[in-house]
C-alpha atoms as a PDB file:
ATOM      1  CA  UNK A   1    -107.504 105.399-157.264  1.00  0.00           C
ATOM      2  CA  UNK A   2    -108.491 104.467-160.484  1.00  0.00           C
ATOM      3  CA  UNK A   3    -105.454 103.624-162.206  1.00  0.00           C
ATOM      4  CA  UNK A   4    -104.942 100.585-160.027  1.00  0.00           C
ATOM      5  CA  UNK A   5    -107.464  98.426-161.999  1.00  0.00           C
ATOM      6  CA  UNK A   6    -107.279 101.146-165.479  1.00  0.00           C
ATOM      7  CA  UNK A   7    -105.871  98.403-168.422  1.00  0.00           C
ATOM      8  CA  UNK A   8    -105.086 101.857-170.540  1.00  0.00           C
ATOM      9  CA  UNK A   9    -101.272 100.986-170.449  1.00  0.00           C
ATOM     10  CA  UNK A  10    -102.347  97.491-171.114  1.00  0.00           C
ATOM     11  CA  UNK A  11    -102.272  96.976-175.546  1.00  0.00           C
ATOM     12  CA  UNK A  12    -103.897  93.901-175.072  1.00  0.00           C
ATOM     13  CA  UNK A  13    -107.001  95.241-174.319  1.00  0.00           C
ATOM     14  CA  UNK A  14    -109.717  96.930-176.290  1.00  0.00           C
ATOM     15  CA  UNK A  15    -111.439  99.666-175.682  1.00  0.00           C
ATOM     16  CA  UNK A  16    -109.615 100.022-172.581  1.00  0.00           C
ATOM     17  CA  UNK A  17    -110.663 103.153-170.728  1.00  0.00           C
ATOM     18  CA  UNK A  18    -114.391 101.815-170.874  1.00  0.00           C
ATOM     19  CA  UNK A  19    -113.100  98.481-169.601  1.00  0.00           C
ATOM     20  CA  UNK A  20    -111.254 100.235-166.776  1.00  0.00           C
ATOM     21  CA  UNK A  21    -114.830 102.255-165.887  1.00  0.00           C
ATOM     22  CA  UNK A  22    -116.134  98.788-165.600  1.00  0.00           C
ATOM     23  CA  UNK A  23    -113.784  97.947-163.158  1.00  0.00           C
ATOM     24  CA  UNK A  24    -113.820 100.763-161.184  1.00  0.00           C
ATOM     25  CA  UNK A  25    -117.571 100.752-161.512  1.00  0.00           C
ATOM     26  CA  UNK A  26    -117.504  97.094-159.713  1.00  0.00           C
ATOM     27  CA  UNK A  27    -115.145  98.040-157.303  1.00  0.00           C
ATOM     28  CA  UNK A  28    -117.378 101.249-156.152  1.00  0.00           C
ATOM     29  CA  UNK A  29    -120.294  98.815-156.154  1.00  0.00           C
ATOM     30  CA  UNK A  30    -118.846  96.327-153.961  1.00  0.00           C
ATOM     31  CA  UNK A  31    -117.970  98.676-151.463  1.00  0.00           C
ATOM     32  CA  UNK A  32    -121.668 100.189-151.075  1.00  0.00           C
ATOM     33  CA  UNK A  33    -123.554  96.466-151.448  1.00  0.00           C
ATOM     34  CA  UNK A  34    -121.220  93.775-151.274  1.00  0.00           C
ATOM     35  CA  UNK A  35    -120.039  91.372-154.055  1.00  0.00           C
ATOM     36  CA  UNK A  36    -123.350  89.215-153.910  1.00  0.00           C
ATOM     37  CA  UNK A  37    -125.996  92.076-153.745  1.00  0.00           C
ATOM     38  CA  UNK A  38    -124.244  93.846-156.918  1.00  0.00           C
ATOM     39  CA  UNK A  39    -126.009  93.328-159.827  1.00  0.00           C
ATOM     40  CA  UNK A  40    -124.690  93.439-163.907  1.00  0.00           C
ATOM     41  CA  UNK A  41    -127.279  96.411-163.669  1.00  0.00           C
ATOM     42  CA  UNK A  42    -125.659  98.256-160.708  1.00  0.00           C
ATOM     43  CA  UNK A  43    -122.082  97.478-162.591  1.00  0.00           C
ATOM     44  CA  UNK A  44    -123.638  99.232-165.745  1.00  0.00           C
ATOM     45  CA  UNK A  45    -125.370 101.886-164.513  1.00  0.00           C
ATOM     46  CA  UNK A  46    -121.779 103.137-162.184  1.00  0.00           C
ATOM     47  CA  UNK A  47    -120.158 102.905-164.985  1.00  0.00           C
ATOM     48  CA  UNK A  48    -122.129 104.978-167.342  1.00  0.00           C
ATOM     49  CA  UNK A  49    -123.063 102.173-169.983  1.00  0.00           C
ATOM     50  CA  UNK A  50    -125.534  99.673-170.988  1.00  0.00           C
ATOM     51  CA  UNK A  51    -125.694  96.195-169.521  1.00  0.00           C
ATOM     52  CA  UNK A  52    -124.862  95.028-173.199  1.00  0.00           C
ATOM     53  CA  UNK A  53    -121.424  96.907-172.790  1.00  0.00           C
ATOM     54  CA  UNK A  54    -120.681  95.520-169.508  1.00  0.00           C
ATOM     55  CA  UNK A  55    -121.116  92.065-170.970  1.00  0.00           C
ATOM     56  CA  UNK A  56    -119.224  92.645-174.288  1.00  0.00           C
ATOM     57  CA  UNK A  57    -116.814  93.242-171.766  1.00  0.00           C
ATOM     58  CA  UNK A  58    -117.514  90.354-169.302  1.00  0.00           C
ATOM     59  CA  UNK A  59    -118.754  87.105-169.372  1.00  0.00           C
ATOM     60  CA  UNK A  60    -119.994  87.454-165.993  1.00  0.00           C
ATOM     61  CA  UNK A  61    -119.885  89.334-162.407  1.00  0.00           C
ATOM     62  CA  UNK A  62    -117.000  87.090-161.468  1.00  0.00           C
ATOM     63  CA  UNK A  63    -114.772  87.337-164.194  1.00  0.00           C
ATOM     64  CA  UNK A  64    -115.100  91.328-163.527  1.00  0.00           C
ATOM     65  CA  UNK A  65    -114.296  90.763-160.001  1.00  0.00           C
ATOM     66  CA  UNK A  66    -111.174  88.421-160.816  1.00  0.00           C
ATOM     67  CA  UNK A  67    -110.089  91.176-163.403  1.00  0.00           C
ATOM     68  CA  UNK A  68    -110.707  93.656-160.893  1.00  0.00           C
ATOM     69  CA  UNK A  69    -108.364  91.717-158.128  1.00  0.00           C
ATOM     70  CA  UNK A  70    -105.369  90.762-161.092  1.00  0.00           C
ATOM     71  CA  UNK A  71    -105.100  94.128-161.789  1.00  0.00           C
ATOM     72  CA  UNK A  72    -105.010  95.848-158.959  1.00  0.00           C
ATOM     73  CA  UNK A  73    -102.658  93.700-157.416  1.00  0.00           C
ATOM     74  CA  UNK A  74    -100.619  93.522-160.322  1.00  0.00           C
ATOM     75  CA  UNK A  75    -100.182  97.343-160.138  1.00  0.00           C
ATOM     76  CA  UNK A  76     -99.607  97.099-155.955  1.00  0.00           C
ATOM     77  CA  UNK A  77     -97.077  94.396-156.408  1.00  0.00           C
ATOM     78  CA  UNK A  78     -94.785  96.336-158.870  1.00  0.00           C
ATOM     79  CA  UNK A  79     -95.031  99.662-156.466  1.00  0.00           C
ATOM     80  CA  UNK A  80     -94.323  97.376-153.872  1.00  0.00           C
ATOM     81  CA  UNK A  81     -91.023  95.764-156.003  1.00  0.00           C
ATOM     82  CA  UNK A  82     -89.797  99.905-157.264  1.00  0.00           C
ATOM     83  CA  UNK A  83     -90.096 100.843-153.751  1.00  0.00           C
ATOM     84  CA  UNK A  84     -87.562  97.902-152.338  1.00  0.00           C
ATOM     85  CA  UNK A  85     -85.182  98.450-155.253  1.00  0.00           C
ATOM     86  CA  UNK A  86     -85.153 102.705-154.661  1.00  0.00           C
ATOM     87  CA  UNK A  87     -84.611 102.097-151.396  1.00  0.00           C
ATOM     88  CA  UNK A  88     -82.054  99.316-151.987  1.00  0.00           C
ATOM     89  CA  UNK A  89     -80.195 101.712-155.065  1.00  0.00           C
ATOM     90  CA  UNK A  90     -80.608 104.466-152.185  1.00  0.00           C
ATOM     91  CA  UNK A  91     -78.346 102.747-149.190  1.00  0.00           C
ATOM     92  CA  UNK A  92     -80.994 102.903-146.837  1.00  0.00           C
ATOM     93  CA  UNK A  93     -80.452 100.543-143.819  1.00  0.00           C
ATOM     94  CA  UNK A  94     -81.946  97.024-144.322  1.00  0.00           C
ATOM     95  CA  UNK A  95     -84.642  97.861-141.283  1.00  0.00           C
ATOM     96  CA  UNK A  96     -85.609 100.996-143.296  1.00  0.00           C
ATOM     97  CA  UNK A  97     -85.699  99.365-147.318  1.00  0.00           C
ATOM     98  CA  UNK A  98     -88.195  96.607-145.164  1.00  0.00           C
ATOM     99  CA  UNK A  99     -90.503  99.683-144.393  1.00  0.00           C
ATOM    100  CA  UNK A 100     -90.218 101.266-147.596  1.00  0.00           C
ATOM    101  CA  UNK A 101     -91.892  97.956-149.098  1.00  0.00           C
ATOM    102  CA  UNK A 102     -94.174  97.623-146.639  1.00  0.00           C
ATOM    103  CA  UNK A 103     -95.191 101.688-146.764  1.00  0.00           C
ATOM    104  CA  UNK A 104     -95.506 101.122-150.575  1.00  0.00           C
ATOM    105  CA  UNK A 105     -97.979  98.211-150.149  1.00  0.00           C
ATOM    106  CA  UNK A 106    -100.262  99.996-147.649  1.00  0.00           C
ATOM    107  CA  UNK A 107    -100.155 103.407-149.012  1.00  0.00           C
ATOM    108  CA  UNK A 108    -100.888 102.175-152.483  1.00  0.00           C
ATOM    109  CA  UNK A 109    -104.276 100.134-151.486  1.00  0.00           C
ATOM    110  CA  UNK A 110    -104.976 102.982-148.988  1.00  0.00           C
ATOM    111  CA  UNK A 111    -105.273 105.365-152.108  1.00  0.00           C
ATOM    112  CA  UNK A 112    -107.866 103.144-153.266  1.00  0.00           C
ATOM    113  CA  UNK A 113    -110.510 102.698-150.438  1.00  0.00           C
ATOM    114  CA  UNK A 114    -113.339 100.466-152.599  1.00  0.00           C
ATOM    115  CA  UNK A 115    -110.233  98.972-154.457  1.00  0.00           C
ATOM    116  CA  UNK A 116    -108.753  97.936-150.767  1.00  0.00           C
ATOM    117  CA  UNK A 117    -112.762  96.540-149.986  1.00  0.00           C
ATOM    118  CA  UNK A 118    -112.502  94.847-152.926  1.00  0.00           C
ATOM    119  CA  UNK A 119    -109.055  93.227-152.482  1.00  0.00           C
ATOM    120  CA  UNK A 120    -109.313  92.418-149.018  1.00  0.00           C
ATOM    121  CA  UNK A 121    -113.126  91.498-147.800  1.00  0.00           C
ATOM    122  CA  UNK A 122    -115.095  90.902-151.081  1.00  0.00           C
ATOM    123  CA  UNK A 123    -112.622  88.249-152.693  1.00  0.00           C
ATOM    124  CA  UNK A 124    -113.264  86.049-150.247  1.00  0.00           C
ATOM    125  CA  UNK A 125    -117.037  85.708-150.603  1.00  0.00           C
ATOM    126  CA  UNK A 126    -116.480  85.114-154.827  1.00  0.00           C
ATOM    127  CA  UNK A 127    -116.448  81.336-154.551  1.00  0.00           C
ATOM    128  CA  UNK A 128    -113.073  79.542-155.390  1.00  0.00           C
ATOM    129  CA  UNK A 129    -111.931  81.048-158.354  1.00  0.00           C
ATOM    130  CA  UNK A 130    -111.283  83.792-156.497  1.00  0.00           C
ATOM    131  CA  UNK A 131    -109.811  82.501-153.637  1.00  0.00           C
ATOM    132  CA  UNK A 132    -107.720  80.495-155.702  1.00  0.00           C
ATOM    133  CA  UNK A 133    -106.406  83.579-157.351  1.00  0.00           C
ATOM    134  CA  UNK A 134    -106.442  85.504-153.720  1.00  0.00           C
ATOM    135  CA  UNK A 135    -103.639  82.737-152.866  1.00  0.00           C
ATOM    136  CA  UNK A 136    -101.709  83.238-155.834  1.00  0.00           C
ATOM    137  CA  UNK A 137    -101.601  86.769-155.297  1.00  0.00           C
ATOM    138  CA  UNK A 138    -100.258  86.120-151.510  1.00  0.00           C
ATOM    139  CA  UNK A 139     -97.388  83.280-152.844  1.00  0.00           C
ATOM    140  CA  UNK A 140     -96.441  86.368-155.528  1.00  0.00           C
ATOM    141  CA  UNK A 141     -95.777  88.529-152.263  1.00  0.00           C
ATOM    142  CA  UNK A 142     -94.242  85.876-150.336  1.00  0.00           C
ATOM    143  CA  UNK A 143     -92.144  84.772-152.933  1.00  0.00           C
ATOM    144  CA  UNK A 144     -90.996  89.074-153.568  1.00  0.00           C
ATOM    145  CA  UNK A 145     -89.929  89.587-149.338  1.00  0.00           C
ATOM    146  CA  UNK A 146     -88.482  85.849-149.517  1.00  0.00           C
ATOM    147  CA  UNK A 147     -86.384  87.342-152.489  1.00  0.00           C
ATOM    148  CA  UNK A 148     -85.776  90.409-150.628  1.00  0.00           C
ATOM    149  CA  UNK A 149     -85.526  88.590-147.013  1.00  0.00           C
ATOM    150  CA  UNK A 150     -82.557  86.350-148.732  1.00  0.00           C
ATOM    151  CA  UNK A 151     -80.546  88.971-150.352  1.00  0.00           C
ATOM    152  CA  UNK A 152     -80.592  90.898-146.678  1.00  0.00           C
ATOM    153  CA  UNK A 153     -79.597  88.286-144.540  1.00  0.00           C
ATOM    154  CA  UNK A 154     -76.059  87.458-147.251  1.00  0.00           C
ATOM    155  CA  UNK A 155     -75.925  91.404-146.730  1.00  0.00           C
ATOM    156  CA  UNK A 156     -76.184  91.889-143.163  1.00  0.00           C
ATOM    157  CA  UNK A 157     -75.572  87.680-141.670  1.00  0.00           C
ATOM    158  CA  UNK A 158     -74.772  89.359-138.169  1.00  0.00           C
ATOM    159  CA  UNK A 159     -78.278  91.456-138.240  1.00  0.00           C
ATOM    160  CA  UNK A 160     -80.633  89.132-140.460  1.00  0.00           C
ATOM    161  CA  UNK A 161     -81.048  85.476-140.068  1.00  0.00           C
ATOM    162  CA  UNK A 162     -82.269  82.985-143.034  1.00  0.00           C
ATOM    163  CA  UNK A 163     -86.033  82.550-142.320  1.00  0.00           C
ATOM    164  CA  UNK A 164     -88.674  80.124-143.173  1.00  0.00           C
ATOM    165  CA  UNK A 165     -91.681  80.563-146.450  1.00  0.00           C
ATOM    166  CA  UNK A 166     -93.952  79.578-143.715  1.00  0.00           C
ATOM    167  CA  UNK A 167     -92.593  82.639-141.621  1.00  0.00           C
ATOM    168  CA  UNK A 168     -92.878  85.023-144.033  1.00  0.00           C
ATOM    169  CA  UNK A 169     -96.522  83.866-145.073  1.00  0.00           C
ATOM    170  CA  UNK A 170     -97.516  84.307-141.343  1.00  0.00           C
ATOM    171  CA  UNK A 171     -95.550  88.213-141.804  1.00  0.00           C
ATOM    172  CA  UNK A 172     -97.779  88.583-144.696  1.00  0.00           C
ATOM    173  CA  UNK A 173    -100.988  87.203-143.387  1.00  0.00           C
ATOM    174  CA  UNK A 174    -100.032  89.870-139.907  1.00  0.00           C
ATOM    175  CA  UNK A 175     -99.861  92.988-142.176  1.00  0.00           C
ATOM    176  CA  UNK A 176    -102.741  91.506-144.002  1.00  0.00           C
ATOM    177  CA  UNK A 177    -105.124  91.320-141.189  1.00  0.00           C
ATOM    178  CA  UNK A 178    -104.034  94.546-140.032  1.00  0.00           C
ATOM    179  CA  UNK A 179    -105.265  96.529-143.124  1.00  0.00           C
ATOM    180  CA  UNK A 180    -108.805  94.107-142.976  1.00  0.00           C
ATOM    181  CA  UNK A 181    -109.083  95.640-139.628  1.00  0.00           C
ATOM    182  CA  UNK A 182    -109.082  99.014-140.560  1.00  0.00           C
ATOM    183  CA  UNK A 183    -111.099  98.506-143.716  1.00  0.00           C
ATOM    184  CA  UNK A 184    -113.713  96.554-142.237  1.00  0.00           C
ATOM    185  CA  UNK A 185    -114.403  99.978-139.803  1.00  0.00           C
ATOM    186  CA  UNK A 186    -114.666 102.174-143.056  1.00  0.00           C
ATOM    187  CA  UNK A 187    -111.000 103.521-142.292  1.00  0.00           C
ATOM    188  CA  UNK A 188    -109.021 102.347-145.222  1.00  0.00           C
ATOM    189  CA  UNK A 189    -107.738 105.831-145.851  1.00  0.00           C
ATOM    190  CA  UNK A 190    -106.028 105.379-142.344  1.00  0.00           C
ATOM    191  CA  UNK A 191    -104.131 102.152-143.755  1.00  0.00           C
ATOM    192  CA  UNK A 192    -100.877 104.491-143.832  1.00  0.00           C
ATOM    193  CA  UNK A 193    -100.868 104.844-139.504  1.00  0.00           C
ATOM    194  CA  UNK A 194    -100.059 100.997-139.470  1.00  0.00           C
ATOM    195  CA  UNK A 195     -97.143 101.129-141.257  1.00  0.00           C
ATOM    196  CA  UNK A 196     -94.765 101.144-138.264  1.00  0.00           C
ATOM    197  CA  UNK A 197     -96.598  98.221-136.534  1.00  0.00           C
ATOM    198  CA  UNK A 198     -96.799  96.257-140.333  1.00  0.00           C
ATOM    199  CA  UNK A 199     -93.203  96.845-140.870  1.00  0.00           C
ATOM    200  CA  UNK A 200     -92.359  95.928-137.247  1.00  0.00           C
ATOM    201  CA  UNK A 201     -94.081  92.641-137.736  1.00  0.00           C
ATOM    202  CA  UNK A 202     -91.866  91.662-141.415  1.00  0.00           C
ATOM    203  CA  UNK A 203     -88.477  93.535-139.352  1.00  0.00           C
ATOM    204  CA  UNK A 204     -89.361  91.061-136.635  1.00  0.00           C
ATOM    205  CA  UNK A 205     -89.762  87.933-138.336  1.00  0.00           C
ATOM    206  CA  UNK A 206     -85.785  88.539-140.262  1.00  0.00           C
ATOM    207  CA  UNK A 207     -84.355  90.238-137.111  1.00  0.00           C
ATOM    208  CA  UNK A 208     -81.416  87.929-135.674  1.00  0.00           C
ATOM    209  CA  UNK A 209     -81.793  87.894-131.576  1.00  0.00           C
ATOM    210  CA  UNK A 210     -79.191  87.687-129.195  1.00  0.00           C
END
């Protein structure tokens, strides 16, 4: 899915569809060989240009990567945030606007299998600029179903109860580990099946007992 790392809508950026090949070009890369086996020259020749072009572009493989992971994420997160308020403009019960967020995130990275690779195995191994950026990226998720988890529970007090950041970052890390799983076998186009059990695991941690 190559609009999840395209900067075209982004007027910032120069030359953006070639930029966005880069990306993509990475991405595609990084699925085949891995983030340390792919070369500048692998990243150029995916992509259709010159190495000169990749680094007009680029300082480096890692600031490619880190664009890669912003963007994409960038693009899921905002899916993620339309889905929760169509569903919330739509009445849907609260169990039901919960799985509508959670469909959105897993549907929108399973569109994008080397995207998903990228996201979810190959950040980690990109030393800590990455991973620094990886956690910002969770917090940004956190901080969207702790918005979302708060406005339920003053909606529904007798179904959803007030729950813990540190709760909801062990939801996130759940659902998380779930889509590694299935991307790690080569089934990240199978992302979608887990949305019952990823949704259950969110539903789970707001659901007031007894």
């Amino acid at each position: 899915m190559h609009d999840l790392v395209d900067p075209a809508d982004d007027p910032a950026v120069d030359d953006a569809h070639r930029r966005g090949r880069i990306l993509w070009a990475l991405a595609t890369c990084m699925a085949s060989k891995g983030y340390r086996a792919t070369t500048i020259a692998d990243i150029a020749a995916a992509a259709r240009v010159s190495k000169t072009v990749v680094y007009a572009h680029f300082r480096d493989k890692e600031q490619c990567l880190l664009e890669l992971y912003a963007r994409a994420n960038d693009k899921v997160l905002a899916t993620v945030r339309q889905a929760q308020e169509d569903a919330r403009r739509a009445g849907l019960p609260w169990r039901d606007r919960l799985r509508a967020g959670v469909g959105a995130y897993l549907e929108t990275l399973a569109a994008g299998p080397a995207v998903a690779w990228a996201a979810l195995v190959e950040v980690q191994a990109a030393g800590r600029a990455a991973l620094a950026l990886r956690r910002d990226v969770i917090d940004r998720y956190v901080d969207l179903l702790s918005e979302v988890a708060g406005g339920l529970a003053v909606e529904h007090p007798d179904e959803v109860r007030p729950v813990s950041r540190e709760l909801l970052v062990a939801a996130v890390g759940g659902v998380n580990e779930l889509m590694l799983a299935r991307v790690e076998r080569g089934e990240a186009e199978r992302v979608p099946e887990d949305i019952a059990v990823a949704a259950d695991i969110v539903i789970g941690q707001l659901e007031r007992r007894g």
